[in-house]
N, C-alpha and C. Protein backbone atom coordinates (compact mmCIF):
# COMPACT_ATOMS: atom_id res chain seq x y z
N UNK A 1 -42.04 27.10 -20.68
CA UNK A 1 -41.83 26.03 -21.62
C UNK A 1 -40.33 25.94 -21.88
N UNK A 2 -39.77 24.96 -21.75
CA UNK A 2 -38.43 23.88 -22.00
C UNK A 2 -38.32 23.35 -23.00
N UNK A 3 -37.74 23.10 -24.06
CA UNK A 3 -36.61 24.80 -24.55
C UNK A 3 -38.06 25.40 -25.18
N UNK A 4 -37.80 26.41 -26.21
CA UNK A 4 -38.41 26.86 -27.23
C UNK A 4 -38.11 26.55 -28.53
N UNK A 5 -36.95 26.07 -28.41
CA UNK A 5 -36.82 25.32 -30.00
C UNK A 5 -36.56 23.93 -30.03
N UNK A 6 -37.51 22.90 -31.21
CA UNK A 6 -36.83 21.52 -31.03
C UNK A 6 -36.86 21.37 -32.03
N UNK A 7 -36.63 19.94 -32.31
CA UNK A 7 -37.33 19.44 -33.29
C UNK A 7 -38.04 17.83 -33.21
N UNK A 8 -38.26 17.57 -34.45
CA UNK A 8 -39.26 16.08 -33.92
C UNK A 8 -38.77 14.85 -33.41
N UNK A 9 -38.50 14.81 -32.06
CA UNK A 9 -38.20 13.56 -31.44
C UNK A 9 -38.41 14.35 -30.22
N UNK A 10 -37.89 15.33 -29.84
CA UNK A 10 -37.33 16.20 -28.91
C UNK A 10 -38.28 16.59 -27.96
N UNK A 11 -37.92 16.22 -26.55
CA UNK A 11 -38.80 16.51 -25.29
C UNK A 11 -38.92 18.09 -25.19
N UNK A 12 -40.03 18.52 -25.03
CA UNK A 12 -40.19 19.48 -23.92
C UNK A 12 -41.52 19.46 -23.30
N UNK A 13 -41.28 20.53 -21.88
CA UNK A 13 -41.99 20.80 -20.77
C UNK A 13 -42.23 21.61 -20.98
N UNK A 14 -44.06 21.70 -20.62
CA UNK A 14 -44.68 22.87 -20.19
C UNK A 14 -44.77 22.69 -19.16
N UNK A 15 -44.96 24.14 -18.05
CA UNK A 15 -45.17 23.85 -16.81
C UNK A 15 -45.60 25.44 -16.37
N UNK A 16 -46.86 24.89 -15.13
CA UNK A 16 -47.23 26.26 -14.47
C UNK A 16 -46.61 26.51 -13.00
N UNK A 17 -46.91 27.37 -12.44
CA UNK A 17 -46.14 27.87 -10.80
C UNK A 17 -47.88 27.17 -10.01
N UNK A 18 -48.10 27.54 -8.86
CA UNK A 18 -49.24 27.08 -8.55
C UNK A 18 -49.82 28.83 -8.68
N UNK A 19 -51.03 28.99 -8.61
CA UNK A 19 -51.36 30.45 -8.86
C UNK A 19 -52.07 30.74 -7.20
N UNK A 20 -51.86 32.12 -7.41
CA UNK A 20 -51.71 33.37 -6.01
C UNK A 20 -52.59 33.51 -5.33
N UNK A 21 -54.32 33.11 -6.63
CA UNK A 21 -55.62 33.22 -6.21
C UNK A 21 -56.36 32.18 -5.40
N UNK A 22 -55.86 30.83 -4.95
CA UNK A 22 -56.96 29.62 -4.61
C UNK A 22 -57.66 29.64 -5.79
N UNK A 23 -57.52 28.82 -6.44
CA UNK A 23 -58.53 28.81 -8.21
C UNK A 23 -59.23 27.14 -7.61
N UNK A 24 -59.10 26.40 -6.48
CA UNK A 24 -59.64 25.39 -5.95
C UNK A 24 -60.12 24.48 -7.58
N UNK A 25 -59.34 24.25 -8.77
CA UNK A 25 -59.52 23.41 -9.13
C UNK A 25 -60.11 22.01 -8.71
N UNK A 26 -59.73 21.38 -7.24
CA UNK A 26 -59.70 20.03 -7.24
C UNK A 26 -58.98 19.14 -7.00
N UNK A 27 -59.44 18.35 -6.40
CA UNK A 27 -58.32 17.04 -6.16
C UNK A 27 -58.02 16.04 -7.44
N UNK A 28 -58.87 16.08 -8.49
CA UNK A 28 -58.94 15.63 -10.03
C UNK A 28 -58.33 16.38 -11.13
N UNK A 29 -58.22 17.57 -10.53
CA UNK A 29 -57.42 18.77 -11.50
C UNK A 29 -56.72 18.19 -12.99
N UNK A 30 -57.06 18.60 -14.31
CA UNK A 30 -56.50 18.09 -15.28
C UNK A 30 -56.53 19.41 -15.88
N UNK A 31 -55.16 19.52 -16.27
CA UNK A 31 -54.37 21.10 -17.69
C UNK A 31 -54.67 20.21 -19.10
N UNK A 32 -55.71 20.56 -19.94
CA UNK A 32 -55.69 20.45 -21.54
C UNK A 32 -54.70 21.08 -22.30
N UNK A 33 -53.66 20.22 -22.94
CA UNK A 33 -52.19 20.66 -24.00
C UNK A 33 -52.48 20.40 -25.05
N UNK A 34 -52.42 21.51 -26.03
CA UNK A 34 -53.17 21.03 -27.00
C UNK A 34 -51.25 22.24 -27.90
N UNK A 35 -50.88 21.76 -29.29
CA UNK A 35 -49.66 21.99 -29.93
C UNK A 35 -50.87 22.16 -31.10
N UNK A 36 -50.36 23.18 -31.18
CA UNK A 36 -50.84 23.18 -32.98
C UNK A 36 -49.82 24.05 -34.03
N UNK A 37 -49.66 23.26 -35.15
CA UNK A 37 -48.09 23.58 -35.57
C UNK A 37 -48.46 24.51 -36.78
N UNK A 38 -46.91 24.42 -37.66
CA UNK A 38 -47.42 25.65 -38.70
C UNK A 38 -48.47 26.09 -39.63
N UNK A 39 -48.75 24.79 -39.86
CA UNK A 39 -49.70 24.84 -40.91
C UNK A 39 -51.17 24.94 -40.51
N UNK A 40 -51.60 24.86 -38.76
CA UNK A 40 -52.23 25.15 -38.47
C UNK A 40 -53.46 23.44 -37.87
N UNK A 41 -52.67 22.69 -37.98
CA UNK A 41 -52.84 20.87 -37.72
C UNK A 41 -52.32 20.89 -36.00
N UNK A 42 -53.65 20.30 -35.67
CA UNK A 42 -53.35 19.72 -33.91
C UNK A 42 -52.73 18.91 -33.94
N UNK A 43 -51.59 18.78 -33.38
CA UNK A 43 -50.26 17.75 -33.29
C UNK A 43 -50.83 16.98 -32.21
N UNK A 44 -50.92 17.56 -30.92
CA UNK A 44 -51.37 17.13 -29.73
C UNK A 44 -52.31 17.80 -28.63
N UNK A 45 -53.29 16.75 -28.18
CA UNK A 45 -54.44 17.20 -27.66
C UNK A 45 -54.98 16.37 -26.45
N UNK A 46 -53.69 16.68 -25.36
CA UNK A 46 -54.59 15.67 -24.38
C UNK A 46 -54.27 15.94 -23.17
N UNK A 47 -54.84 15.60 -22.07
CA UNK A 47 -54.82 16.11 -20.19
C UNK A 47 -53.74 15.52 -19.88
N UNK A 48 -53.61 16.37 -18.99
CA UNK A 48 -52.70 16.04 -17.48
C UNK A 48 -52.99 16.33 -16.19
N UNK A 49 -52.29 15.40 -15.39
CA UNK A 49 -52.58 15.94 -14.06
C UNK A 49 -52.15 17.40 -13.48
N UNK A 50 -53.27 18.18 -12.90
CA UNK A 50 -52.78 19.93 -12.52
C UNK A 50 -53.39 19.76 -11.03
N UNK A 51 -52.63 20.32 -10.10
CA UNK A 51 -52.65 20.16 -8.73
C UNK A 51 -54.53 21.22 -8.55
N UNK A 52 -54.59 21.03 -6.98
CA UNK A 52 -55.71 22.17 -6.64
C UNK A 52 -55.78 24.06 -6.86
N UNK A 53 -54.13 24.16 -7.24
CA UNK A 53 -54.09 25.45 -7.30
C UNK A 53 -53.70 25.42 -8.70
N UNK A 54 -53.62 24.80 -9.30
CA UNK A 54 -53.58 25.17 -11.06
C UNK A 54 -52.15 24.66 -11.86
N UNK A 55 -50.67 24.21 -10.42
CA UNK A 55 -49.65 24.44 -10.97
C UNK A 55 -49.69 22.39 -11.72
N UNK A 56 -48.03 22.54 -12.66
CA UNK A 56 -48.25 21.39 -13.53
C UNK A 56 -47.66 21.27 -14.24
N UNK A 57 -46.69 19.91 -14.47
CA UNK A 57 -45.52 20.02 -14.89
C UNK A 57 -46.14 18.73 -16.25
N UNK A 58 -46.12 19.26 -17.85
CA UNK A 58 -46.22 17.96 -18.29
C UNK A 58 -45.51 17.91 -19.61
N UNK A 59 -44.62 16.75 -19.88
CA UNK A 59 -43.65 16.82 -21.21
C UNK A 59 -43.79 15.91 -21.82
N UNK A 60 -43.43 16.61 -23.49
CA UNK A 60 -44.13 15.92 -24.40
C UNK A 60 -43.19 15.62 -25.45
N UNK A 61 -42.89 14.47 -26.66
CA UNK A 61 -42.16 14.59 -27.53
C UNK A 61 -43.13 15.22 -28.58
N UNK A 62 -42.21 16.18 -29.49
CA UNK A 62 -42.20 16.65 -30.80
C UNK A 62 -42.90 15.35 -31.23
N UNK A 63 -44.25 15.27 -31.84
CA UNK A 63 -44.37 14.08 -32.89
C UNK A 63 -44.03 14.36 -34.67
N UNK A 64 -43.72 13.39 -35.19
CA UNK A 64 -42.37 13.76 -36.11
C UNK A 64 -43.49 13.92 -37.53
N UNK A 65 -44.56 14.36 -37.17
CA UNK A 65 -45.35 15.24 -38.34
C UNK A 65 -45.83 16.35 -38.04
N UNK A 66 -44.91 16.90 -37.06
CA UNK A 66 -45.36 18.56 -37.16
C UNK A 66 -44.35 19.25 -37.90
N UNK A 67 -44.98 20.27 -38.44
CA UNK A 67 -44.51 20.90 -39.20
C UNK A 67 -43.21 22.09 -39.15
N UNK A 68 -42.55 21.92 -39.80
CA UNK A 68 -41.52 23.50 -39.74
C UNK A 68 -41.79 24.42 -39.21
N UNK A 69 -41.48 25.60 -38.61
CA UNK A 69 -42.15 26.40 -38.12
C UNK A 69 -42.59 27.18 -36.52
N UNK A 70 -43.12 28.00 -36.80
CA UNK A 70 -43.82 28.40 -35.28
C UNK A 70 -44.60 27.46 -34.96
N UNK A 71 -44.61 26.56 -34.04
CA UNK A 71 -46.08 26.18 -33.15
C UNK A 71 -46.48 27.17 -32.09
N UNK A 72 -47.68 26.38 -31.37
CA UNK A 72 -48.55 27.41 -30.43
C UNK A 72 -48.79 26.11 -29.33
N UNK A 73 -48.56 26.46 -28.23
CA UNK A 73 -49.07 25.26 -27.21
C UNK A 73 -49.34 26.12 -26.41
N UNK A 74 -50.90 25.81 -26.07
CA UNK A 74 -51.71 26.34 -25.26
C UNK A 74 -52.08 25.06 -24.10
N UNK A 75 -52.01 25.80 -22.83
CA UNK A 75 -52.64 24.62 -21.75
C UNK A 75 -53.39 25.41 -20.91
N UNK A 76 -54.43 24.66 -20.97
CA UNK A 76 -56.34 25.33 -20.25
C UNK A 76 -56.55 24.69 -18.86
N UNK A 77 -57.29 25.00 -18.45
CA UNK A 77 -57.44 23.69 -17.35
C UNK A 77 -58.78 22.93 -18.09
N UNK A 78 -58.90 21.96 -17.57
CA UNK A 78 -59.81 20.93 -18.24
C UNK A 78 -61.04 20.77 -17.95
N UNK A 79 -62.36 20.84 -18.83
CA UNK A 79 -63.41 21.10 -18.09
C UNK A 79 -63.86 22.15 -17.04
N UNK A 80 -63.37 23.53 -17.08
CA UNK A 80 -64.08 24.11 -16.50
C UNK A 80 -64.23 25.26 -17.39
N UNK A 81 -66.00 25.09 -17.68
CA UNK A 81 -66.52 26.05 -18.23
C UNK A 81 -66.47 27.68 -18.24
N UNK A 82 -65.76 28.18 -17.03
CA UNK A 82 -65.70 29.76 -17.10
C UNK A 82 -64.72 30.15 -16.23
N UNK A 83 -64.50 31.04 -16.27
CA UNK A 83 -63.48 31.74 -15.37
C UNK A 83 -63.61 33.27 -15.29
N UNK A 84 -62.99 33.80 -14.12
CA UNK A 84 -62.78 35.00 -13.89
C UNK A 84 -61.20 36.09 -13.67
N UNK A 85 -61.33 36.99 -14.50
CA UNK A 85 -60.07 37.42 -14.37
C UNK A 85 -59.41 37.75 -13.07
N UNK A 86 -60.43 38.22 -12.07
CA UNK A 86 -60.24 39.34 -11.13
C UNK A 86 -59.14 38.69 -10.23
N UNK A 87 -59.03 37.38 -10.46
CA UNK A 87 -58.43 36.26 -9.12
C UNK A 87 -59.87 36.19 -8.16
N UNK A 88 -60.86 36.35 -7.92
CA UNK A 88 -61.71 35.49 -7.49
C UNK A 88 -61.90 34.19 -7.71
N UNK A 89 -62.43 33.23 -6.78
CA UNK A 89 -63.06 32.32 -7.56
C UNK A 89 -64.41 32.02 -7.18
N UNK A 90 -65.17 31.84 -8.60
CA UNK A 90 -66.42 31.95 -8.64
C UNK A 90 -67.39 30.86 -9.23
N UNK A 91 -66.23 29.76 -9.22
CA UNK A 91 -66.83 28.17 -10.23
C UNK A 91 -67.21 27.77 -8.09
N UNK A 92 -68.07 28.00 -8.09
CA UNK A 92 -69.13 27.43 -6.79
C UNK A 92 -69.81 26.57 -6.87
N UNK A 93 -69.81 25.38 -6.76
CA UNK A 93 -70.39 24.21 -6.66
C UNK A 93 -71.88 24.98 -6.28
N UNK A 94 -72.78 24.25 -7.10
CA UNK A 94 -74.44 24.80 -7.35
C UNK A 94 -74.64 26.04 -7.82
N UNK A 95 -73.43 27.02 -8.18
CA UNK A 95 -74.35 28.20 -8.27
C UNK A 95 -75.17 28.35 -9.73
N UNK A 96 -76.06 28.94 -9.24
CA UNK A 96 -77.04 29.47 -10.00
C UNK A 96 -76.86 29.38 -11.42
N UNK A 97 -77.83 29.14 -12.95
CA UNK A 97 -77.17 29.08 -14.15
C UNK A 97 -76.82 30.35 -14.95
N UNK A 98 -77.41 31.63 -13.92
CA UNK A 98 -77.52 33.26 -14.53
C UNK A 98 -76.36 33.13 -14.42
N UNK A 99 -75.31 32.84 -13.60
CA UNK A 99 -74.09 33.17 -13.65
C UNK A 99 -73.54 33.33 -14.86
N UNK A 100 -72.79 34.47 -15.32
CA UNK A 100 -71.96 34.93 -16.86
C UNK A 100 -70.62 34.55 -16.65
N UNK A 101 -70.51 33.88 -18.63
CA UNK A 101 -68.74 33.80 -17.83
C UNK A 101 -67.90 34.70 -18.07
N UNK A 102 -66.83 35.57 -17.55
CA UNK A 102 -66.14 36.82 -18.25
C UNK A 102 -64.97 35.99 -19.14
N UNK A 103 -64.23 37.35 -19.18
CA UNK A 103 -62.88 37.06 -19.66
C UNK A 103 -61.97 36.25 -18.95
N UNK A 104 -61.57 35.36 -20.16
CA UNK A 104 -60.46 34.19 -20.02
C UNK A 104 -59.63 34.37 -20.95
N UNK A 105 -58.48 35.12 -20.88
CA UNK A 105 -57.43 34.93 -22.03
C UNK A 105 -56.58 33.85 -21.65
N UNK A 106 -56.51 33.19 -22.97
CA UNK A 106 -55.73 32.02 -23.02
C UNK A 106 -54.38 31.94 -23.08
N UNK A 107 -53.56 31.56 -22.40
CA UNK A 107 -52.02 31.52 -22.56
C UNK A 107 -51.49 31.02 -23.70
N UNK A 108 -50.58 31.64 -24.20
CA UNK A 108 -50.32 30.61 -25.51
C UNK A 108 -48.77 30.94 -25.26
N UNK A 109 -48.09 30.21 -25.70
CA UNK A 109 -46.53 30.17 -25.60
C UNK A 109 -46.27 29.24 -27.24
N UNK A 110 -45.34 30.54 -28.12
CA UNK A 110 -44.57 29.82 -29.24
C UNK A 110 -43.37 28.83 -29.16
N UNK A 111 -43.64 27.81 -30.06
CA UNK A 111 -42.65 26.76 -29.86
C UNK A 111 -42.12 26.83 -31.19
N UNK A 112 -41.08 26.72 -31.23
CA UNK A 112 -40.31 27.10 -32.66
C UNK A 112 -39.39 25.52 -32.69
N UNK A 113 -40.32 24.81 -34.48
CA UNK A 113 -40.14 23.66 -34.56
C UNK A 113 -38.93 23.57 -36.00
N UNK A 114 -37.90 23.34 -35.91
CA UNK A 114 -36.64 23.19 -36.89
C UNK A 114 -36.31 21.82 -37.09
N UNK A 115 -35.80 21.55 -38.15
CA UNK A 115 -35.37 19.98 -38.48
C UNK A 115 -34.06 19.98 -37.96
């Protein structure tokens, strides 16, 4: 993320590398950005385009009612229900509904919002 500090007008980029595993997202691939600022209010909550391997470049202005403070911008990929840590991939078109979903820790990166 580009910079880490702004304030409200002020562009920045999140962005991923493409990842190591084949995660075969898709030719539709969409990253969910979701900002949620100090007080704990979703500033912003919406897709972008993320290639077949996960990477994804998308920038956003500060909207000028977020709050002072630490924010948190987290980006998911979109619509897909589970994941696996191991670097497998295991989202298989038809499989079975026994399938469990494991651990997914979520990335979060602080954005530090100043007037």
């Amino acid at each position: 993320m580009d910079p880490q500090t702004a304030k409200a007008g002020e562009t920045v980029t999140v962005r991923a590398q493409d990842a190591d595993c084949n995660p075969r997202y898709g030719a539709n691939a969409l990253i969910q950005v979701t900002v949620t600022d100090a007080t704990g209010t979703q500033v912003i909550n919406t897709t972008a385009p993320m290639n077949d391997a996960g990477g994804f470049v998308y920038a956003f202005d500060v909207p000028p009612q977020t709050a002072v403070g630490d924010a948190t911008v987290e980006a998911i990929p979109h619509n897909v229900d589970w994941c696996d840590d191991t670097g497998r991939n295991n989202r298989v078109q038809g499989a079975p509904v026994a399938l469990e979903r494991t651990s997914c820790v979520a990335r979060t990166e602080t954005l530090s919002i100043t007037r």
